[in-house]
C-alpha atoms as a PDB file:
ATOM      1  CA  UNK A   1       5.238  -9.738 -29.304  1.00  0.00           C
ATOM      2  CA  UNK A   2       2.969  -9.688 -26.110  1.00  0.00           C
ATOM      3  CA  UNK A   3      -0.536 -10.369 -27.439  1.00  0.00           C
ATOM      4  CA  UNK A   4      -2.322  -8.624 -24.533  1.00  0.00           C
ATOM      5  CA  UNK A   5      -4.698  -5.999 -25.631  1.00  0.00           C
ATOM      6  CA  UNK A   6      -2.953  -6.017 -29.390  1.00  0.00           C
ATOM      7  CA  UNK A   7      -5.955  -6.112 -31.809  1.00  0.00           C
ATOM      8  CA  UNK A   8      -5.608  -9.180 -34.287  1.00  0.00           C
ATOM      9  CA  UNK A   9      -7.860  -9.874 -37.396  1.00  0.00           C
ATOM     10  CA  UNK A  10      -8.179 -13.538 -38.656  1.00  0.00           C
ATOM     11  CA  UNK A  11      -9.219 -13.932 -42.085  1.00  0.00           C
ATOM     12  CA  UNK A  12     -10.991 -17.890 -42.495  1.00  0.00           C
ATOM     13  CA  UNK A  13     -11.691 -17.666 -38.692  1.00  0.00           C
ATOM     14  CA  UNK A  14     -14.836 -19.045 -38.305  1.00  0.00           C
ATOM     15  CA  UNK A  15     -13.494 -23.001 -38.469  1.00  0.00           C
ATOM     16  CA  UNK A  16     -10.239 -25.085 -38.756  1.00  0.00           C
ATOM     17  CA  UNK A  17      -6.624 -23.544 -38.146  1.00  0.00           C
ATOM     18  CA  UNK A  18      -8.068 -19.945 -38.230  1.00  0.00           C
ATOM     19  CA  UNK A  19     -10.929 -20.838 -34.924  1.00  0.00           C
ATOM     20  CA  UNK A  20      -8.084 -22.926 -33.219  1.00  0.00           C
ATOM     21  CA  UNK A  21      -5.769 -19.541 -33.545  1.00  0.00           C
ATOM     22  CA  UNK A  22      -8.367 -17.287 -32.465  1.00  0.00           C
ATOM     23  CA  UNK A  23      -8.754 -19.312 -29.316  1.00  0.00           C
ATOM     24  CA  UNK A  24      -5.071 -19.521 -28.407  1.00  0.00           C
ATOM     25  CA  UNK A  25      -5.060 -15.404 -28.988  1.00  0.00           C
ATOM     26  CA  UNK A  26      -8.141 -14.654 -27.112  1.00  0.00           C
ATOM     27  CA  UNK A  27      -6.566 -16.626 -23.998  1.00  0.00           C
ATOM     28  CA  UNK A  28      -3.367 -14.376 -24.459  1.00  0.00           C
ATOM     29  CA  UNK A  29      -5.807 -11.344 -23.620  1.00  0.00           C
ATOM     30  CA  UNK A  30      -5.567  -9.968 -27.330  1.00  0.00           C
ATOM     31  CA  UNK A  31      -9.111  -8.585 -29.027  1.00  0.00           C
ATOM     32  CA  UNK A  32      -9.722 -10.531 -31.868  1.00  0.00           C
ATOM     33  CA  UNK A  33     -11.797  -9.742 -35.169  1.00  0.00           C
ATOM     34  CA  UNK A  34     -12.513 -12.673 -37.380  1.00  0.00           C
ATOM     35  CA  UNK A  35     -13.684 -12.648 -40.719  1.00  0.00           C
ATOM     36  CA  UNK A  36     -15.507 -15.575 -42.890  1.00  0.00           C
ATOM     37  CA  UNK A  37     -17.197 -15.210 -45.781  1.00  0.00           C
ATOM     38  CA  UNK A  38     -20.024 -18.251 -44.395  1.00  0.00           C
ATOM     39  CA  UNK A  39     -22.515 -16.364 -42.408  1.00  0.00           C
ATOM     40  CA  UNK A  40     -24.096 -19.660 -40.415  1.00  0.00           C
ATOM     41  CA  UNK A  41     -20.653 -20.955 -39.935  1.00  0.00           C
ATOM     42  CA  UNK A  42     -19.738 -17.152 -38.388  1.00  0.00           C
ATOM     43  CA  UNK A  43     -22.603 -16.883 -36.545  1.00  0.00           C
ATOM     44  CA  UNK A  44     -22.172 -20.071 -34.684  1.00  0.00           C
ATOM     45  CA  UNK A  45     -18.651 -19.653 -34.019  1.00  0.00           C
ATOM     46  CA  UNK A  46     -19.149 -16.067 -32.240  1.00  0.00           C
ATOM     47  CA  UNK A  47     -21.932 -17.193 -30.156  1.00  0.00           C
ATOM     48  CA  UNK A  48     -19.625 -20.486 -28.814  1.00  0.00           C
ATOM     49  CA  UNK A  49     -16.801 -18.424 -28.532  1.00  0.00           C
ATOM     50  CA  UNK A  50     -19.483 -15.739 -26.235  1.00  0.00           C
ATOM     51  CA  UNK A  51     -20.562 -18.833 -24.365  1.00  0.00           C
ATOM     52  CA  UNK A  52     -16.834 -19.012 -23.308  1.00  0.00           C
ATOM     53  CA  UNK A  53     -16.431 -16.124 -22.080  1.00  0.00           C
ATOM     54  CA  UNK A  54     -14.519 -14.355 -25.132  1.00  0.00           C
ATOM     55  CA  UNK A  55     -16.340 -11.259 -26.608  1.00  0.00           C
ATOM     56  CA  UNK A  56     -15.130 -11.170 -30.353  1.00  0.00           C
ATOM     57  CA  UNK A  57     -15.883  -8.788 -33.287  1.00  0.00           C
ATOM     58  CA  UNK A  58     -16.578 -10.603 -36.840  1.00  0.00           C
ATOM     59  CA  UNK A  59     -17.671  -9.342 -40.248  1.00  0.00           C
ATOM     60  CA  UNK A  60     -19.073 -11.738 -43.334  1.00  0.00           C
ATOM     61  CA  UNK A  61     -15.915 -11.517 -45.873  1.00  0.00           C
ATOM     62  CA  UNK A  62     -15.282 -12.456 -49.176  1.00  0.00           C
ATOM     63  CA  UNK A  63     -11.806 -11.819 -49.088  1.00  0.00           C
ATOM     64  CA  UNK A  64     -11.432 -12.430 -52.352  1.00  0.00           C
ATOM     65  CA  UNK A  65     -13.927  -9.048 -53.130  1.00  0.00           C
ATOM     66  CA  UNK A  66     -11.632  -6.571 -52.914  1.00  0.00           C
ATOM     67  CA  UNK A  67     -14.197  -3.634 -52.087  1.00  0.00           C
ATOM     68  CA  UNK A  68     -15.242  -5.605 -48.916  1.00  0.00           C
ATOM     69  CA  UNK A  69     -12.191  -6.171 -47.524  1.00  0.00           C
ATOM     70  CA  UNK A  70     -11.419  -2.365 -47.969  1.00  0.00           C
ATOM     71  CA  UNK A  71     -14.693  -1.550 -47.028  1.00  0.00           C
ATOM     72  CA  UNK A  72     -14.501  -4.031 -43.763  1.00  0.00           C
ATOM     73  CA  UNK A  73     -11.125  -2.663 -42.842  1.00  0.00           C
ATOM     74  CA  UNK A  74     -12.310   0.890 -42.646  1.00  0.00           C
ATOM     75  CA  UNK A  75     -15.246   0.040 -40.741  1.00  0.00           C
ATOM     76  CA  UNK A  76     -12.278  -1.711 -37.859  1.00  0.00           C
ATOM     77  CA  UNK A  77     -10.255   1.015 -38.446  1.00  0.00           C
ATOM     78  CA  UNK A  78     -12.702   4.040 -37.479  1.00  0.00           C
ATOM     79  CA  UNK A  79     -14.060   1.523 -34.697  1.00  0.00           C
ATOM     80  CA  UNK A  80     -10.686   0.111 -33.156  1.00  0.00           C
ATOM     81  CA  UNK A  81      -7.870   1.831 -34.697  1.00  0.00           C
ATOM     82  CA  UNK A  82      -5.365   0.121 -36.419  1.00  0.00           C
ATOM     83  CA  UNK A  83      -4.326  -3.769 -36.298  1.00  0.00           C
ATOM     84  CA  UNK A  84      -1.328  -5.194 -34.701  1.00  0.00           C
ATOM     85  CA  UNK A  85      -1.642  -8.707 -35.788  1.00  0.00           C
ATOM     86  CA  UNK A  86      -2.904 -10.004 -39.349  1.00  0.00           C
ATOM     87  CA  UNK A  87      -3.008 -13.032 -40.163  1.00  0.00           C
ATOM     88  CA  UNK A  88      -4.608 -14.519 -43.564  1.00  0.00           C
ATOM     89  CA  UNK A  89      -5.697 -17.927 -43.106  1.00  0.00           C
ATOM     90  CA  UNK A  90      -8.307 -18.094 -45.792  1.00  0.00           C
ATOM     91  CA  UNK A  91      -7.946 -20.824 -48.266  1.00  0.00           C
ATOM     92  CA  UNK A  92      -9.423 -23.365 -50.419  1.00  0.00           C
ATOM     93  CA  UNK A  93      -7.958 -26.493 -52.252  1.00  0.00           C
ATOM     94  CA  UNK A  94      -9.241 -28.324 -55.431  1.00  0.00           C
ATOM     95  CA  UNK A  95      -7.579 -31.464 -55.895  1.00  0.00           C
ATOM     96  CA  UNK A  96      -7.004 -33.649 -59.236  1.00  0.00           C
ATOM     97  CA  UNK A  97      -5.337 -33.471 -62.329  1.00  0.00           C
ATOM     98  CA  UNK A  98      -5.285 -29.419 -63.469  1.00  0.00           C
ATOM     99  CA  UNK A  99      -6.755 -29.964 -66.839  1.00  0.00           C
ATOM    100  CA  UNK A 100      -9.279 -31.552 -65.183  1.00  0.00           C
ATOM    101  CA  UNK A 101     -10.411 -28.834 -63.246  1.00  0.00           C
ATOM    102  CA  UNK A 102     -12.691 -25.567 -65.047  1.00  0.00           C
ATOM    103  CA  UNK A 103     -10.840 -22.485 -65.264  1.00  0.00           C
ATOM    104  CA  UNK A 104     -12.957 -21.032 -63.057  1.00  0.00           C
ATOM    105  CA  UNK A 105     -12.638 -23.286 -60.559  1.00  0.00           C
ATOM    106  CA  UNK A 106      -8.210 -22.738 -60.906  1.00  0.00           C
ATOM    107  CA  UNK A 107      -8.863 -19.040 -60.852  1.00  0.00           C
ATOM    108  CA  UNK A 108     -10.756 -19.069 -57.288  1.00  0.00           C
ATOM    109  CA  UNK A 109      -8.015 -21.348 -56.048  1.00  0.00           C
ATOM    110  CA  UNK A 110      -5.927 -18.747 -57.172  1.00  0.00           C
ATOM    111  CA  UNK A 111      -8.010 -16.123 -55.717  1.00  0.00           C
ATOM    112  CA  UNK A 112      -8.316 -17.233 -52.344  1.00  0.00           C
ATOM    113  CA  UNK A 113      -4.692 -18.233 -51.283  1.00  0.00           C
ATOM    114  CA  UNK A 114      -2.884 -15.780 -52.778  1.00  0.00           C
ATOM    115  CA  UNK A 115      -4.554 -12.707 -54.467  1.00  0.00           C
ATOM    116  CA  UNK A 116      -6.703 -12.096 -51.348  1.00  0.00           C
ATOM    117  CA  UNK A 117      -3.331 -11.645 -48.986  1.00  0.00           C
ATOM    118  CA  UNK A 118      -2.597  -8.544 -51.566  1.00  0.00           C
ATOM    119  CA  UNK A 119      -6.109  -7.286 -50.616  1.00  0.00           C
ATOM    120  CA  UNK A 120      -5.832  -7.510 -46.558  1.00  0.00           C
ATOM    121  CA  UNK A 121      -2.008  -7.012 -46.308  1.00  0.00           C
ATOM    122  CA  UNK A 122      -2.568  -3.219 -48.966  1.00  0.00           C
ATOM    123  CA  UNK A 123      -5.761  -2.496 -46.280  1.00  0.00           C
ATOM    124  CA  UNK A 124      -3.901  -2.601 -42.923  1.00  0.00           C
ATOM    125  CA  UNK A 125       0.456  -2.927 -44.113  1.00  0.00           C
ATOM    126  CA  UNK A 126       0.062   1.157 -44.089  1.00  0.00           C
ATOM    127  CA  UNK A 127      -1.119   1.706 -40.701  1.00  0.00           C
ATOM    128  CA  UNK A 128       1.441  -1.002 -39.499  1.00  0.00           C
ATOM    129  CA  UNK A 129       3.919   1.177 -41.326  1.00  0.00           C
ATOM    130  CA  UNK A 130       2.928   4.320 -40.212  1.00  0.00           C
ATOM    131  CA  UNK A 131       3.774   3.264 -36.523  1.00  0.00           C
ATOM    132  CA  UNK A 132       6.360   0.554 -37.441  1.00  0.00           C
ATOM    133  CA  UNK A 133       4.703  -1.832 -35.422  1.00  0.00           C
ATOM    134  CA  UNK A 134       2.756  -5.083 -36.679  1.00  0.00           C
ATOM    135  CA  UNK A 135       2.774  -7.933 -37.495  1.00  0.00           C
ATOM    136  CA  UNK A 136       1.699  -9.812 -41.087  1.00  0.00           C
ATOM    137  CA  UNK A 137       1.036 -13.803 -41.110  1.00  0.00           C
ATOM    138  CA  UNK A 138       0.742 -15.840 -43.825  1.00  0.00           C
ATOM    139  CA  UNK A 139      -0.547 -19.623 -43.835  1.00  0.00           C
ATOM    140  CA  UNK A 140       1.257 -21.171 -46.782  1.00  0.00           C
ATOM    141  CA  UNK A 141       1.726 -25.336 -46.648  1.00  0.00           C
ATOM    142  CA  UNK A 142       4.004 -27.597 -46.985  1.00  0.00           C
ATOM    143  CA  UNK A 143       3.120 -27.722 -50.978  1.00  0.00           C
ATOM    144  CA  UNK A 144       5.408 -24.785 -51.063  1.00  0.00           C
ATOM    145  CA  UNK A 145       8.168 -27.169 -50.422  1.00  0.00           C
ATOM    146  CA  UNK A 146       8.073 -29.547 -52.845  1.00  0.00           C
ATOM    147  CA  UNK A 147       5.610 -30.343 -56.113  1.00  0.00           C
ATOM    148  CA  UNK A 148       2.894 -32.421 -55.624  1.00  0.00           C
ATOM    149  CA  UNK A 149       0.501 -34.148 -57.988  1.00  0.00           C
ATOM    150  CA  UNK A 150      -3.124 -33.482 -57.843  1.00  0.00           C
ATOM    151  CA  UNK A 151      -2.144 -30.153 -56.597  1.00  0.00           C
ATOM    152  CA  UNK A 152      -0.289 -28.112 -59.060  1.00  0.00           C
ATOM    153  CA  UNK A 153      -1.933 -25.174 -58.496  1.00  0.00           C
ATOM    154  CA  UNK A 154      -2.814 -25.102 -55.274  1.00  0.00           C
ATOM    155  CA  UNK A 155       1.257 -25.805 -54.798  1.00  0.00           C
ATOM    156  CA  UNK A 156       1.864 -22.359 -57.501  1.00  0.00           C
ATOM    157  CA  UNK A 157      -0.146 -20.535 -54.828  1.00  0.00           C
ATOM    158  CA  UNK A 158       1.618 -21.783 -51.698  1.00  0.00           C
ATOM    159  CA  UNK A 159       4.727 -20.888 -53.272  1.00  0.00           C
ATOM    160  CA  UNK A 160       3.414 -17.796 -54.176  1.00  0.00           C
ATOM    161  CA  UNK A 161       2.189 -16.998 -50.733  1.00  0.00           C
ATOM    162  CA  UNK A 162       6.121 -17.771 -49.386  1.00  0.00           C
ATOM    163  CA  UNK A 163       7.632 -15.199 -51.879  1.00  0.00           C
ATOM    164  CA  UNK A 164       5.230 -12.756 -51.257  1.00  0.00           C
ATOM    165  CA  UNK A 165       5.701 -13.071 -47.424  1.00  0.00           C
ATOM    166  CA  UNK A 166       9.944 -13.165 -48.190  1.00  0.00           C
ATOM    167  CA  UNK A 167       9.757 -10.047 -50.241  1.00  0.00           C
ATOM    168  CA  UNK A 168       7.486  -8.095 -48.111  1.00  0.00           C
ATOM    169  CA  UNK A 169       9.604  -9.019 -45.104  1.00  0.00           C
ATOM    170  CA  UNK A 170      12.557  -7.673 -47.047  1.00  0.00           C
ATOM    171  CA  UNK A 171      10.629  -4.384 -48.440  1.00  0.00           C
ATOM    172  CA  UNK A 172      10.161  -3.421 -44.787  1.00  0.00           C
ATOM    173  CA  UNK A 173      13.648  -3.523 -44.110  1.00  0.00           C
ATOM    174  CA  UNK A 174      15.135  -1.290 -46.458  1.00  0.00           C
ATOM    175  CA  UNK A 175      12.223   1.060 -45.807  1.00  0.00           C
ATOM    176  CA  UNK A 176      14.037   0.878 -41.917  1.00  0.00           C
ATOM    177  CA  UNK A 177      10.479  -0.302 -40.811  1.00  0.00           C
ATOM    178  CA  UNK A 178      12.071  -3.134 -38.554  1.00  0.00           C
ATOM    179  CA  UNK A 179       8.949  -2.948 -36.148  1.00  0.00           C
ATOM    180  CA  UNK A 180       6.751  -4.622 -38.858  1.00  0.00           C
ATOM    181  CA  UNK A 181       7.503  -8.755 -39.110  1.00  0.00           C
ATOM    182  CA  UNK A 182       6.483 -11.191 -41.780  1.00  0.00           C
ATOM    183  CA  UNK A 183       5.863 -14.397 -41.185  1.00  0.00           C
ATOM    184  CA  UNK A 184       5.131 -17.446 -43.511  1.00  0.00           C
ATOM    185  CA  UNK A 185       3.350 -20.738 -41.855  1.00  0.00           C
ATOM    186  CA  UNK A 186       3.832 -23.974 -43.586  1.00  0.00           C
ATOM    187  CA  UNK A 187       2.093 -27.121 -42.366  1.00  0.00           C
ATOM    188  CA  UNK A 188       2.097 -30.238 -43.875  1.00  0.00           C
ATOM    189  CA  UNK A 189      -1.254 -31.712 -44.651  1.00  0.00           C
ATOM    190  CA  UNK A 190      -4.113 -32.230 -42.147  1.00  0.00           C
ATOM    191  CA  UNK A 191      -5.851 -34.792 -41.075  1.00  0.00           C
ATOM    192  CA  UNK A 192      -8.711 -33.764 -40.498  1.00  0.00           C
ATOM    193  CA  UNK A 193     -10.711 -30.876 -42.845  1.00  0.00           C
ATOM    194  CA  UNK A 194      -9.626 -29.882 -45.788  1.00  0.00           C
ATOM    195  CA  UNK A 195      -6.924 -32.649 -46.524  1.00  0.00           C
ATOM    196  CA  UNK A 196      -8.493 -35.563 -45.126  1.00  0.00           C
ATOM    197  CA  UNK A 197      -7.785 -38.343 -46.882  1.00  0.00           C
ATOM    198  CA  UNK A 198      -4.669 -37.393 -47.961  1.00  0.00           C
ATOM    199  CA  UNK A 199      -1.921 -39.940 -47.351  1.00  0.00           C
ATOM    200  CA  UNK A 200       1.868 -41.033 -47.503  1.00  0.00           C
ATOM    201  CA  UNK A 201       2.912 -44.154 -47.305  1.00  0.00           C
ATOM    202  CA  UNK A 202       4.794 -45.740 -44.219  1.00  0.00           C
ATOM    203  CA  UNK A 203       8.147 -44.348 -45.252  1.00  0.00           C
ATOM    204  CA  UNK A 204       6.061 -40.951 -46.047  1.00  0.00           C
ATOM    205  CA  UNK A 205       4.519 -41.136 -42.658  1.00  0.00           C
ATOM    206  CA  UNK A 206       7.540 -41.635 -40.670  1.00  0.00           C
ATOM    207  CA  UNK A 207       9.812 -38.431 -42.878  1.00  0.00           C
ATOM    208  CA  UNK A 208       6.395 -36.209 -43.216  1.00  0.00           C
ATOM    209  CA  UNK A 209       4.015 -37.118 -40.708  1.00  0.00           C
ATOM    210  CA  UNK A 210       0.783 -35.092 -41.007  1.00  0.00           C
ATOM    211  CA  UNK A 211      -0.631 -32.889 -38.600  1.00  0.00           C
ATOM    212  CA  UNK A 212      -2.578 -33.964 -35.880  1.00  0.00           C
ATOM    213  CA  UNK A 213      -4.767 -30.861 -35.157  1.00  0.00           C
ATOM    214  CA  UNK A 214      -5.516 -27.600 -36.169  1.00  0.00           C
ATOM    215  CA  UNK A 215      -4.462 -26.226 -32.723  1.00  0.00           C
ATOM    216  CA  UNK A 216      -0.782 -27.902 -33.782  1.00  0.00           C
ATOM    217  CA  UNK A 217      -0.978 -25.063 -35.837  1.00  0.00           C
ATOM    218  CA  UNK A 218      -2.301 -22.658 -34.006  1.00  0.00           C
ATOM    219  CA  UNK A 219       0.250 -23.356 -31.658  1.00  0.00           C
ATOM    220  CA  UNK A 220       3.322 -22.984 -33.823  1.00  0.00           C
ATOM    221  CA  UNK A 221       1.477 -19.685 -34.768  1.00  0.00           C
ATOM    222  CA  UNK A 222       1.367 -18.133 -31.830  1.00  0.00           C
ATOM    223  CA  UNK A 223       4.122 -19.521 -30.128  1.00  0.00           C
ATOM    224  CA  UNK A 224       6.861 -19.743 -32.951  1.00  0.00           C
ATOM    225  CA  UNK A 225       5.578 -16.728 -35.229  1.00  0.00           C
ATOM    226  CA  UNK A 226       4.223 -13.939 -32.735  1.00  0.00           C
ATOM    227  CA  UNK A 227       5.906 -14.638 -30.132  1.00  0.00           C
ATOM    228  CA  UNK A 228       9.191 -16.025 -30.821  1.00  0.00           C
ATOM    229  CA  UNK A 229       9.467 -13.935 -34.368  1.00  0.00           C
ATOM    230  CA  UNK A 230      10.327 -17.178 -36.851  1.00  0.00           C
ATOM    231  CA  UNK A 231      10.010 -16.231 -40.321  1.00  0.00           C
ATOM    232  CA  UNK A 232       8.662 -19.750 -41.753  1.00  0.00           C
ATOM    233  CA  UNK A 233       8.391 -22.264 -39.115  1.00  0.00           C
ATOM    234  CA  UNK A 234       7.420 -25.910 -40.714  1.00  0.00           C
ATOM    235  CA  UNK A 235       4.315 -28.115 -38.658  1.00  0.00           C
ATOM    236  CA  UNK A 236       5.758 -30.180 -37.894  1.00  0.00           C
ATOM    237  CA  UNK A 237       9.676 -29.475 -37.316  1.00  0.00           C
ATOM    238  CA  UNK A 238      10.633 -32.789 -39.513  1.00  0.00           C
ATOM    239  CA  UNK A 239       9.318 -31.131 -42.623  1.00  0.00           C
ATOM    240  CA  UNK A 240      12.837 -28.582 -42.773  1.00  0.00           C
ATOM    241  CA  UNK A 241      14.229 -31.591 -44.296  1.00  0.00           C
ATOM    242  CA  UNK A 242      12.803 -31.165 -47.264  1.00  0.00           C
ATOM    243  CA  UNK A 243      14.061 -27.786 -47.592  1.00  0.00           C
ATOM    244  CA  UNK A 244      17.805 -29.604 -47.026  1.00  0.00           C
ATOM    245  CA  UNK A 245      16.748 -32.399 -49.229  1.00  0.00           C
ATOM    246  CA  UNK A 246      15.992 -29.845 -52.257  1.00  0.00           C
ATOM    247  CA  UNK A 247      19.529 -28.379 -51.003  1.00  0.00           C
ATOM    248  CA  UNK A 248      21.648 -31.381 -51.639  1.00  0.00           C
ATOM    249  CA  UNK A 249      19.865 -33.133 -53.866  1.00  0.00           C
ATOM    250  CA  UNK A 250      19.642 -32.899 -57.766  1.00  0.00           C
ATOM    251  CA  UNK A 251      15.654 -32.345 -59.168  1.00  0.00           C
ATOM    252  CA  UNK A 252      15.899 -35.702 -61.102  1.00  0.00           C
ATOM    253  CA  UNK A 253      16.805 -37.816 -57.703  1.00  0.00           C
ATOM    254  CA  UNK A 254      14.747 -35.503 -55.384  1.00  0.00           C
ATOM    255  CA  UNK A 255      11.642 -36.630 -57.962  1.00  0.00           C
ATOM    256  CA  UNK A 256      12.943 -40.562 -57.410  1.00  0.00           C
ATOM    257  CA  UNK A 257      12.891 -39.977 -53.632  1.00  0.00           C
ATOM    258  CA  UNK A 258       9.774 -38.797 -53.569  1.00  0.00           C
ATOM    259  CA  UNK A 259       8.000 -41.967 -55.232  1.00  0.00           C
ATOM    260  CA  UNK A 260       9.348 -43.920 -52.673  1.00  0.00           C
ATOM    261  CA  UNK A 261       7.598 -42.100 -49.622  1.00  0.00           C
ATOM    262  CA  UNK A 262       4.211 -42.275 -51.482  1.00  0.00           C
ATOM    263  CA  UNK A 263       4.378 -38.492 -52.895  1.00  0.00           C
ATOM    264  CA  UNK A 264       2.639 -39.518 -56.004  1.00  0.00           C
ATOM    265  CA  UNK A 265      -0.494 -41.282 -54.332  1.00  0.00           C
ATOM    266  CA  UNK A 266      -1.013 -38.910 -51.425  1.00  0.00           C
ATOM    267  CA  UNK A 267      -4.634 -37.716 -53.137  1.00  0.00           C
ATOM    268  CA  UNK A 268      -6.310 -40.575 -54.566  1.00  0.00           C
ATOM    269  CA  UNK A 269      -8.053 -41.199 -51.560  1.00  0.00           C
ATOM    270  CA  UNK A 270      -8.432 -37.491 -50.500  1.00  0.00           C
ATOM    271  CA  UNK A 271     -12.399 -36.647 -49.392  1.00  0.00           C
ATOM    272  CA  UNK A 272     -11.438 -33.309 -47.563  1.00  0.00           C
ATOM    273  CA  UNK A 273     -13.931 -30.121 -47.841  1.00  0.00           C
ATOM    274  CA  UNK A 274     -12.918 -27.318 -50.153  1.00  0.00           C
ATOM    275  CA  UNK A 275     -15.330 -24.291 -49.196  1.00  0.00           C
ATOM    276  CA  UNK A 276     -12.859 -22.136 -47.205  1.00  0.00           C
ATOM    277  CA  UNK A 277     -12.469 -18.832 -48.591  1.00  0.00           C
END
């Protein structure tokens, strides 16, 4: 897809992979609305993006509040028409054992990543439809590759967000709606924001680095997923070997491997942030 003068909505855009995305677009000469549900944090973000010479459109969002994000998608509707681009980069992690966390706390996690994406992708799928032309992204994680402890449900949702994304992508096809794509974005962990801290160990490093940047994301986004088409390109590259691990390998030594790149101590020193949404 040529991203000049399509309209693309970010959900999460106000910081991390979802700012670093709307940059790349807005230099492709796209129009780009972002959506956060932190008003300071959205605020600032327009007014630096302004001071660069990029005019954007942005609406407060909670998209896990299902009347705003139909509410917010009918006010961008009447004003710009449909959207050509969506991609749902809102998320949120809580790490540690799962019984240690409040079942509130596992049913925003659950919220966020995945039940939000049926929210946005019901409000603007149709319109995409309707003109078979669009296209849907999806920021799942690494975690949808593999288990990981500290992060069984926050891995449940990443899978989650990879079926969805599969199924949808097939749905569209035997409706002969080729002109809509899916696309599924799987990263290993950050640095920097909300997985800072997180850790392999040498071997770990070497077969899963993390990523550097949330532009390397951005990047592979826009590059790999709008441009090129790729249903679920891996940040970085190296991290399709898992998939071929989990092909030729049995659970119980796949399990064994993992212990010896670090897998089970990656979040014991974590200290990321957790208030994306």
């Amino acid at each position: 897809m040529n991203l000049k003068h399509k309209q693309v909505l970010i959900t999460g855009g106000a910081k991390g992979i979802g700012l670093a995305t709307a940059k790349r677009i807005l230099n492709e000469g796209a129009n780009v609305i972002i959506w956060d549900f932190k008003e300071d944090d959205l605020l600032q973000t327009v007014r630096d993006l302004k001071e660069q010479g990029h005019n954007v459109f942005s609406q407060i969002c909670d998209v896990t509040n299902k009347e705003q994000v139909y509410q917010n998608a009918a006010i961008i509707k009447e004003k710009f028409g449909s959207i050509d681009v969506l991609i749902n980069n809102a998320g949120t992690v809580y790490t540690g054992y799962m019984l240690d966390r409040t079942d509130e706390e596992l049913e925003n996690l659950i919220n966020v990543n995945f039940t939000s994406m049926i929210y946005t992708i019901r409000a603007f799928m149709p319109d995409m439809l309707e003109k078979n032309f669009g296209h849907i992204i999806n920021i799942s994680s690494a975690s949808s590759l593999t288990g990981a402890p500290k992060l069984a449900v926050y891995a449940a949702t990443k899978w989650a967000v990879a079926g969805l994304t599969e199924s949808l992508r097939l749905e569209v096809q035997k409706m002969g709606k080729n002109g809509v794509k899916f696309s599924s974005i799987h990263p290993n962990f950050l640095k920097k924001g909300l997985f800072e801290g997180t850790k392999l160990n040498f071997i770990g490093q070497l077969l899963a680095p993390g990523v550097k940047s949330h532009d390397q994301v951005a990047k592979v986004i826009v590059n790999r997923a709008i441009k090129l088409g790729f249903h679920s390109p891996k940040v970085p590259w190296i991290m399709n070997q898992i998939v071929l691990l989990r092909a030729i390998m049995p659970s119980s030594l796949l399990i064994k491997f993992s212990s010896l790149y670090g897998l089970y101590d990656m979040m014991d020193d974590y200290k990321g942030y957790n208030d994306g949404r």
